[in-house]
PDB file of N, CA and C in Angstrom:
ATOM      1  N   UNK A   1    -101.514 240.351 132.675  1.00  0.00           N
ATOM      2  CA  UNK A   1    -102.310 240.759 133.801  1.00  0.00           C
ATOM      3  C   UNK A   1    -103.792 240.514 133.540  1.00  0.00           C
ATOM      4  N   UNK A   2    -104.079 241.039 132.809  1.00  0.00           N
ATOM      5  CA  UNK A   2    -105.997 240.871 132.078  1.00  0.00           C
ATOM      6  C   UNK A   2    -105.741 239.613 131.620  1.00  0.00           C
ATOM      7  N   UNK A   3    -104.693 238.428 130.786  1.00  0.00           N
ATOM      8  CA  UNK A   3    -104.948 236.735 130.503  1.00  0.00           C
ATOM      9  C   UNK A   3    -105.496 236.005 131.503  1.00  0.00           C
ATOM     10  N   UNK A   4    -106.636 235.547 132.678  1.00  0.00           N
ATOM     11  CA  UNK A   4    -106.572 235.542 133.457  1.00  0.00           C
ATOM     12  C   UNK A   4    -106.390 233.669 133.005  1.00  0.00           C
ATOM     13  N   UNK A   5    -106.649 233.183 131.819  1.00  0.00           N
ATOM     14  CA  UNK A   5    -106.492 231.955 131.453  1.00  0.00           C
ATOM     15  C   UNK A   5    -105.264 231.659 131.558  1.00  0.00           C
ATOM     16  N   UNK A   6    -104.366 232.640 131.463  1.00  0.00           N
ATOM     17  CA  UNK A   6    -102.930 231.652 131.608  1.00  0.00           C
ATOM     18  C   UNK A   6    -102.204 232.323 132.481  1.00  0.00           C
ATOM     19  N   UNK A   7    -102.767 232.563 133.328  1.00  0.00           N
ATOM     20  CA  UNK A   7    -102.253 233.719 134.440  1.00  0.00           C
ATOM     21  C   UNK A   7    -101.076 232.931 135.865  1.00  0.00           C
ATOM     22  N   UNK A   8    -101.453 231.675 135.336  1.00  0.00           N
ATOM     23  CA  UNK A   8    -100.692 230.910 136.276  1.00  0.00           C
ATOM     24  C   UNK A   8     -99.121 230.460 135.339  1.00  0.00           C
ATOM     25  N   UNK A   9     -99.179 230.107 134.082  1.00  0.00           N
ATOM     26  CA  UNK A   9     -98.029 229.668 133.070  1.00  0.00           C
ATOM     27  C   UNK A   9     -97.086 231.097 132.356  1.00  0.00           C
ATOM     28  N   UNK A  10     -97.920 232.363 132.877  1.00  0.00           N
ATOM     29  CA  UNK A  10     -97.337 233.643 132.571  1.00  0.00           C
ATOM     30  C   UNK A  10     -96.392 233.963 133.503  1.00  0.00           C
ATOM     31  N   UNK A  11     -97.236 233.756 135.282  1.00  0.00           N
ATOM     32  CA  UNK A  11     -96.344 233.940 136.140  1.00  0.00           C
ATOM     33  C   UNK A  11     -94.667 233.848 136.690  1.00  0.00           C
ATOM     34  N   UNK A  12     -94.962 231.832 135.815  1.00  0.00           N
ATOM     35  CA  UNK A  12     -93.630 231.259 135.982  1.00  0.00           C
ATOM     36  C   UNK A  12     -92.687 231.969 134.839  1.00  0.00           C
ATOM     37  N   UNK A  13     -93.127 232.248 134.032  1.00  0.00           N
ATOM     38  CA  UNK A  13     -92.499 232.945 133.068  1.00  0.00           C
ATOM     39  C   UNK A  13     -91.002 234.299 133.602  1.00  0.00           C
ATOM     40  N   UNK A  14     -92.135 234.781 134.908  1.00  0.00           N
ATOM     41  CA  UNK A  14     -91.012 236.137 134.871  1.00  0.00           C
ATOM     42  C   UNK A  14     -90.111 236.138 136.343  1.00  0.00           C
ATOM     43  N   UNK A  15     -89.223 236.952 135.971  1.00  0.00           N
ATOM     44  CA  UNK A  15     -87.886 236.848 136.383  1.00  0.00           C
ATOM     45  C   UNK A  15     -87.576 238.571 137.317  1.00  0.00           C
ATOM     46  N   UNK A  16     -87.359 238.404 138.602  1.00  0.00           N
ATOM     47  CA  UNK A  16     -87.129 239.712 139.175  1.00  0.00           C
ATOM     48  C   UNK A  16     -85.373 239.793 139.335  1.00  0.00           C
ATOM     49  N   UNK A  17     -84.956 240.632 139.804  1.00  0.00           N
ATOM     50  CA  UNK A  17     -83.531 241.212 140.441  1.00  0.00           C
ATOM     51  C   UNK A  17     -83.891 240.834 141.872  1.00  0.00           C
ATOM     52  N   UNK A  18     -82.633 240.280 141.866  1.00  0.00           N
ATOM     53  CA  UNK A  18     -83.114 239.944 143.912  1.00  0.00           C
ATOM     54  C   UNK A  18     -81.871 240.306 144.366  1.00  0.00           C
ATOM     55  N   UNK A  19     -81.679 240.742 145.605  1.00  0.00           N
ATOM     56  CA  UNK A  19     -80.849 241.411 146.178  1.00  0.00           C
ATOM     57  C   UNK A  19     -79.276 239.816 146.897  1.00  0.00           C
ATOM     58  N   UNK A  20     -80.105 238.603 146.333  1.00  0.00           N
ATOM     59  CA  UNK A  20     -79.053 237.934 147.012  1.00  0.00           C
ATOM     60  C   UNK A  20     -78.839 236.628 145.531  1.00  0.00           C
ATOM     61  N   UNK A  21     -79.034 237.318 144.148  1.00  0.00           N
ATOM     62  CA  UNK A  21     -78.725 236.445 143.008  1.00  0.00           C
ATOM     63  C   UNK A  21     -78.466 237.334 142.031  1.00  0.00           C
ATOM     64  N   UNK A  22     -77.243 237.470 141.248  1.00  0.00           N
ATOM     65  CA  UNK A  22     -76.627 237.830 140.106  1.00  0.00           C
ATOM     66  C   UNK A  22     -77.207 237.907 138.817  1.00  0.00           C
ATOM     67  N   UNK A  23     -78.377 236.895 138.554  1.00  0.00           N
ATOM     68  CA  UNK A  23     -79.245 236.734 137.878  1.00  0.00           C
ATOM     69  C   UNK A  23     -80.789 236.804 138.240  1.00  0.00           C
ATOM     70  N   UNK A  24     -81.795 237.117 136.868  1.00  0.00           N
ATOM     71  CA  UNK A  24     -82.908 237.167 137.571  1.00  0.00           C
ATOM     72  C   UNK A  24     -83.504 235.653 137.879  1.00  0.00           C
ATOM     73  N   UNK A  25     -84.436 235.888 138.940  1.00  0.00           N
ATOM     74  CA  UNK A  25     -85.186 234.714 139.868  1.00  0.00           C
ATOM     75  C   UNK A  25     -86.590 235.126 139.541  1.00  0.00           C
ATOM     76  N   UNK A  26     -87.153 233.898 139.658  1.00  0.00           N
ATOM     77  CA  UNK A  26     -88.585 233.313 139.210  1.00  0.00           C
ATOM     78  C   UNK A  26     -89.264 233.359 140.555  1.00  0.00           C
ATOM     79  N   UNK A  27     -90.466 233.727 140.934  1.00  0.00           N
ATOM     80  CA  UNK A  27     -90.813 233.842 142.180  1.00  0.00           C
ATOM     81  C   UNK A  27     -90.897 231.803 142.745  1.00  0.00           C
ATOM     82  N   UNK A  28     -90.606 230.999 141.824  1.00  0.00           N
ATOM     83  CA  UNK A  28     -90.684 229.554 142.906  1.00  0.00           C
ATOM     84  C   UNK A  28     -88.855 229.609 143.278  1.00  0.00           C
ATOM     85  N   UNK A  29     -88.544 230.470 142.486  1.00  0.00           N
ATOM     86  CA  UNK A  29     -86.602 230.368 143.013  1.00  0.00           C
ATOM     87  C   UNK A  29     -86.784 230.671 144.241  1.00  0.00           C
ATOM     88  N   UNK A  30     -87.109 231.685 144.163  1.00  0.00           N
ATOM     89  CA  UNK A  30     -86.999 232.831 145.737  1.00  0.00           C
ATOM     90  C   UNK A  30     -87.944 232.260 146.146  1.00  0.00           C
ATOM     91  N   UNK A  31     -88.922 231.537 146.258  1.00  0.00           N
ATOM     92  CA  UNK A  31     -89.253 230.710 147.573  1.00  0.00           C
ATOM     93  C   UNK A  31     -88.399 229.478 148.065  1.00  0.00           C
ATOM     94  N   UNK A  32     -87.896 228.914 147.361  1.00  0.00           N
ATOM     95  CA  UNK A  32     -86.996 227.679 147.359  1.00  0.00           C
ATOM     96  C   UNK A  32     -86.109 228.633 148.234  1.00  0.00           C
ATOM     97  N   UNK A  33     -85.429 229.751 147.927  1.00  0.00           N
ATOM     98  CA  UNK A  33     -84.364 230.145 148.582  1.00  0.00           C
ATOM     99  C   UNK A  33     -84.387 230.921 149.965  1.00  0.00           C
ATOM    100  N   UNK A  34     -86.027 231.274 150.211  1.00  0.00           N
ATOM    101  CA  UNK A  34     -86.433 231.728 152.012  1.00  0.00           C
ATOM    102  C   UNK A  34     -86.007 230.832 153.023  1.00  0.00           C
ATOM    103  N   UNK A  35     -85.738 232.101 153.794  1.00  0.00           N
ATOM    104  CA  UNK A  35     -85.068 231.402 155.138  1.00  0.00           C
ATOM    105  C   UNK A  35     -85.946 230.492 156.060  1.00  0.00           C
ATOM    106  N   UNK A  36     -85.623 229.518 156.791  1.00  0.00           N
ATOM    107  CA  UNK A  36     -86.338 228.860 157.233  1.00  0.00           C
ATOM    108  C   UNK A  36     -86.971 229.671 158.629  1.00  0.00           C
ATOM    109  N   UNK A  37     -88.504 230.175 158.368  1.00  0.00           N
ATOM    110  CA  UNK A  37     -89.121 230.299 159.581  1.00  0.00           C
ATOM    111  C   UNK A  37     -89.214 232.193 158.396  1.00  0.00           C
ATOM    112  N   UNK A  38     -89.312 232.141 157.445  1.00  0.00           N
ATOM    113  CA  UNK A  38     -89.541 233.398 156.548  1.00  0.00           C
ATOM    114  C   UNK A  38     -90.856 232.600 155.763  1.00  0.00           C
ATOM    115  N   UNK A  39     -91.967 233.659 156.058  1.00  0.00           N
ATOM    116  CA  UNK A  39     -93.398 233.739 155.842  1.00  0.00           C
ATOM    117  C   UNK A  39     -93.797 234.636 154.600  1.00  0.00           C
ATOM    118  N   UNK A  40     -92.980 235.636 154.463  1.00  0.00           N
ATOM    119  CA  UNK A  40     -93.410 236.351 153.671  1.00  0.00           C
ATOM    120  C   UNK A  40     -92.229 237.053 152.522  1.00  0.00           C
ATOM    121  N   UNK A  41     -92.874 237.331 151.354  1.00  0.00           N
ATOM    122  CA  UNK A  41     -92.155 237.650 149.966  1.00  0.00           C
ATOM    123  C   UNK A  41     -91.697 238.967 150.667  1.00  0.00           C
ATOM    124  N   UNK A  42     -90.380 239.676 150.349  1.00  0.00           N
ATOM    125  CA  UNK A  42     -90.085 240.384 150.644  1.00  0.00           C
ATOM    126  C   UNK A  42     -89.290 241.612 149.006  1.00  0.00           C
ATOM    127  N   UNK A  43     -89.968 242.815 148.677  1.00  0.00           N
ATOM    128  CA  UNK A  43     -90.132 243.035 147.535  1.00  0.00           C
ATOM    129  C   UNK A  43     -89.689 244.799 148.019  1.00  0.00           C
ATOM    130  N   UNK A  44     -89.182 245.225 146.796  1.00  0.00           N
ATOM    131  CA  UNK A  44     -89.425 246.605 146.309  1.00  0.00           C
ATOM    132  C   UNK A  44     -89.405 247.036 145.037  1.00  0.00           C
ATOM    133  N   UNK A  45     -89.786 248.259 145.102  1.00  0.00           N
ATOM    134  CA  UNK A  45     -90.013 248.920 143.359  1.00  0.00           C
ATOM    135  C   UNK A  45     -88.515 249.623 143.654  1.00  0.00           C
ATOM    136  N   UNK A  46     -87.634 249.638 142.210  1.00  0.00           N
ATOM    137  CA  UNK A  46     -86.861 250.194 141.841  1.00  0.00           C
ATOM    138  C   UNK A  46     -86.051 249.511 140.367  1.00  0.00           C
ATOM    139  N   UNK A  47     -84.636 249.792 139.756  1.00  0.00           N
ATOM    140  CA  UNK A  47     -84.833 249.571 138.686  1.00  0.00           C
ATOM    141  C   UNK A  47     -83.707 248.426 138.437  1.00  0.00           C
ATOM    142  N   UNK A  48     -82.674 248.885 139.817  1.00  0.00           N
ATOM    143  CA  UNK A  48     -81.532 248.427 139.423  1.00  0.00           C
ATOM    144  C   UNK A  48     -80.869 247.734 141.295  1.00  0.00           C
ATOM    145  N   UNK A  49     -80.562 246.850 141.578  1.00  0.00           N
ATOM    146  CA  UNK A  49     -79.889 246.615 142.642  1.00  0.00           C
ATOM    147  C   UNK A  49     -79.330 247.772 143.608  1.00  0.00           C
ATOM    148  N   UNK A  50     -78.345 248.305 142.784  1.00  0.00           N
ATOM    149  CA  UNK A  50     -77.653 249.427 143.396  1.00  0.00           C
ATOM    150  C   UNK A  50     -78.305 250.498 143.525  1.00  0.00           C
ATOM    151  N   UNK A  51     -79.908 250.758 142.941  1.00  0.00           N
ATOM    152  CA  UNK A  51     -80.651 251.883 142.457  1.00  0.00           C
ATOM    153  C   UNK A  51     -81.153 252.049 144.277  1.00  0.00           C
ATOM    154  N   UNK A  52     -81.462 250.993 144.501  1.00  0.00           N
ATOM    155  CA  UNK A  52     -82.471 250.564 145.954  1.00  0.00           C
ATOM    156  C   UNK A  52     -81.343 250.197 146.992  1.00  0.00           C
ATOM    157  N   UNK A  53     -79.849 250.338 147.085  1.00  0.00           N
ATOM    158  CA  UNK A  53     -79.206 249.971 148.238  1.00  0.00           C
ATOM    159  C   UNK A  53     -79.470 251.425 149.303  1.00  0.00           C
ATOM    160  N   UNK A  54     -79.461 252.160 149.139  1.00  0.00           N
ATOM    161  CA  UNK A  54     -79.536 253.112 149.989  1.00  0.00           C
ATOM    162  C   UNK A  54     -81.097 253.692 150.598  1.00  0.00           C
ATOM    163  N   UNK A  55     -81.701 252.405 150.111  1.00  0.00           N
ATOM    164  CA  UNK A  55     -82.808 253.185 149.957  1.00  0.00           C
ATOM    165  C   UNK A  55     -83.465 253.069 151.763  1.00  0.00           C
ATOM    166  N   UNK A  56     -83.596 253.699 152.737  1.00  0.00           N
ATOM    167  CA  UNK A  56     -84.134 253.512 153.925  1.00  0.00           C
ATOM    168  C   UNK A  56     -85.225 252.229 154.217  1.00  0.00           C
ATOM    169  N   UNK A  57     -85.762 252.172 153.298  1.00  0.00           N
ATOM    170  CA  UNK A  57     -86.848 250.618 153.472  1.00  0.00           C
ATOM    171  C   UNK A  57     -85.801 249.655 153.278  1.00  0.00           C
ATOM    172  N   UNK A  58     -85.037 249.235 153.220  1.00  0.00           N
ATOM    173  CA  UNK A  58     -83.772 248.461 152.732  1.00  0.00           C
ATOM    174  C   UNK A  58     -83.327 248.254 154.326  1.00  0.00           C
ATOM    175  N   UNK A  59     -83.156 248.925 155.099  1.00  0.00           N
ATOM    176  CA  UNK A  59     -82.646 249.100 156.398  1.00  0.00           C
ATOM    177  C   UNK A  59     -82.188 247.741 156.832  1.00  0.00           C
ATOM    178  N   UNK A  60     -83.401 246.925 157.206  1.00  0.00           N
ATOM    179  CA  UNK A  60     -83.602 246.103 158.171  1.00  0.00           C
ATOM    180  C   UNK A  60     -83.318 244.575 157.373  1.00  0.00           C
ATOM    181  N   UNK A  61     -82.777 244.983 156.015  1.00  0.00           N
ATOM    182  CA  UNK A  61     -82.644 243.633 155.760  1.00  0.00           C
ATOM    183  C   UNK A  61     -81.195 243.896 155.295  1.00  0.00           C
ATOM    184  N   UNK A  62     -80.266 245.058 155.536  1.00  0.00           N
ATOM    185  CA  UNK A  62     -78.898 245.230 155.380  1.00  0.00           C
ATOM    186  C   UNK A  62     -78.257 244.377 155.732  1.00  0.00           C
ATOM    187  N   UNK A  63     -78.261 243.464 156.841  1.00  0.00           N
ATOM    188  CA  UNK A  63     -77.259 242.826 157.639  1.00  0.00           C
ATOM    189  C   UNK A  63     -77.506 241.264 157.452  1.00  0.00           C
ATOM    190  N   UNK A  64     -78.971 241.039 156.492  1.00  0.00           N
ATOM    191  CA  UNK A  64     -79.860 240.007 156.415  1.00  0.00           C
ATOM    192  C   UNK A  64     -79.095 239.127 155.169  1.00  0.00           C
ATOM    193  N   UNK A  65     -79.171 237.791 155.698  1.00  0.00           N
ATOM    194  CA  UNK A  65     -79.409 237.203 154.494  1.00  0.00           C
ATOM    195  C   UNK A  65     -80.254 236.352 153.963  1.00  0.00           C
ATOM    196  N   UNK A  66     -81.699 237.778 153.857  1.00  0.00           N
ATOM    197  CA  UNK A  66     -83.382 237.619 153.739  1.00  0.00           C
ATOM    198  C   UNK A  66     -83.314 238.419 152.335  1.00  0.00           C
ATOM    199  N   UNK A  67     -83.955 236.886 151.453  1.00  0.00           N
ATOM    200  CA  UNK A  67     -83.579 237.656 150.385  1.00  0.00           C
ATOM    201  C   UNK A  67     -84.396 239.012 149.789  1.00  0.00           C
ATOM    202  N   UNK A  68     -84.108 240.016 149.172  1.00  0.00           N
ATOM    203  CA  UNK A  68     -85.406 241.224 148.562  1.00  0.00           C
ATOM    204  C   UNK A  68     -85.241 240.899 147.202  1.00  0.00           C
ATOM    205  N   UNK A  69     -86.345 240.765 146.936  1.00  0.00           N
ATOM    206  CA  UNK A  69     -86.989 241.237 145.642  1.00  0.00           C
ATOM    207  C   UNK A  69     -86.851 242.626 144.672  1.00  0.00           C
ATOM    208  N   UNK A  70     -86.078 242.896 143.777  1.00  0.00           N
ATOM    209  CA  UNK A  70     -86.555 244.057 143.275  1.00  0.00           C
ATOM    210  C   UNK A  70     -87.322 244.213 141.869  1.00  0.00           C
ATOM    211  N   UNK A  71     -88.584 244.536 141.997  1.00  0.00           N
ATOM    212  CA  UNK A  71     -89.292 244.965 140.810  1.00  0.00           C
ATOM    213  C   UNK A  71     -88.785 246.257 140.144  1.00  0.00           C
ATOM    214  N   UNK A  72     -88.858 245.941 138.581  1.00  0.00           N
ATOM    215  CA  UNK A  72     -88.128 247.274 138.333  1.00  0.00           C
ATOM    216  C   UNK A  72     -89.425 247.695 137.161  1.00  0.00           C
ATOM    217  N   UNK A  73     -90.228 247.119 136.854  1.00  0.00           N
ATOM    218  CA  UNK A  73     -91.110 247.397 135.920  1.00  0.00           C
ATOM    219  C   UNK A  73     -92.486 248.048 136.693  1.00  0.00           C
ATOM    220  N   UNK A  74     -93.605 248.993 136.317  1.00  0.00           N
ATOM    221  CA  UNK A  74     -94.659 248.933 136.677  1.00  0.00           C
ATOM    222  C   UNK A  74     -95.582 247.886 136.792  1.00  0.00           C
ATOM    223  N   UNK A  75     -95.751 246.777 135.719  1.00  0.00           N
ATOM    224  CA  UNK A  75     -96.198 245.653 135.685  1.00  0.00           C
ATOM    225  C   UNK A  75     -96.201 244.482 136.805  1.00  0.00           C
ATOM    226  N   UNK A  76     -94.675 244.909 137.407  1.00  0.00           N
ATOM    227  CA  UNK A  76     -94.454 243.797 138.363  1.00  0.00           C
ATOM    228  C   UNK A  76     -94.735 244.537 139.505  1.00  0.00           C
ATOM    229  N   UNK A  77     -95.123 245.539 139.951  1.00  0.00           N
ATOM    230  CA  UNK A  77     -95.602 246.158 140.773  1.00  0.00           C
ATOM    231  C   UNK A  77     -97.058 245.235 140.667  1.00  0.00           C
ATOM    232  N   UNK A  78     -97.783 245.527 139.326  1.00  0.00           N
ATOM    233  CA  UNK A  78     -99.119 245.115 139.127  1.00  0.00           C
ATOM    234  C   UNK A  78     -99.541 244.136 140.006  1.00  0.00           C
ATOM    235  N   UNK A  79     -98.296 243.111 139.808  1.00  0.00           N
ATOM    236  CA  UNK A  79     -98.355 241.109 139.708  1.00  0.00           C
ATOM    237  C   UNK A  79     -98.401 240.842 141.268  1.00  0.00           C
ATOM    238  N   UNK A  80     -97.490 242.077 141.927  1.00  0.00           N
ATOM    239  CA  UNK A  80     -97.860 241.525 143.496  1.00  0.00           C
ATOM    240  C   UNK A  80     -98.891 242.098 144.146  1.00  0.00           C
TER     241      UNK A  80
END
């Protein structure tokens, strides 16, 4: 976060939980994988997939297959 010199080669580095991949994704995955006519990163704090299914902000992308983001660290809270 404070490297601001390699702040771009750190980025690619990390890997979130996304609500529509088994494995973690790199934020150029999950753009590669937005829906066509999807503008914006779509993210939450929590720790675990199943931690955040119930979670009411979750609502509107239940039926979606728009992918979410889940941050599970404070750090990656930081990064967005």
């Amino acid at each position: 976060m404070s490297d601001s010199e390699n702040q771009e080669q750190l980025l690619r580095l990390m890997r979130y939980h996304s609500t529509m991949a088994s494995k973690g994704v790199s934020l150029d995955e999950y753009v590669k994988s937005m829906k066509e006519g999807q503008k914006k990163i779509y993210y939450i704090a929590g720790v675990q997939p199943k931690d955040v299914a119930g979670n009411p902000f979750m609502s509107p992308f239940k039926d979606s297959d728009v992918p979410v983001l889940i941050v599970a660290n404070q750090i990656d809270e930081m990064v967005f």
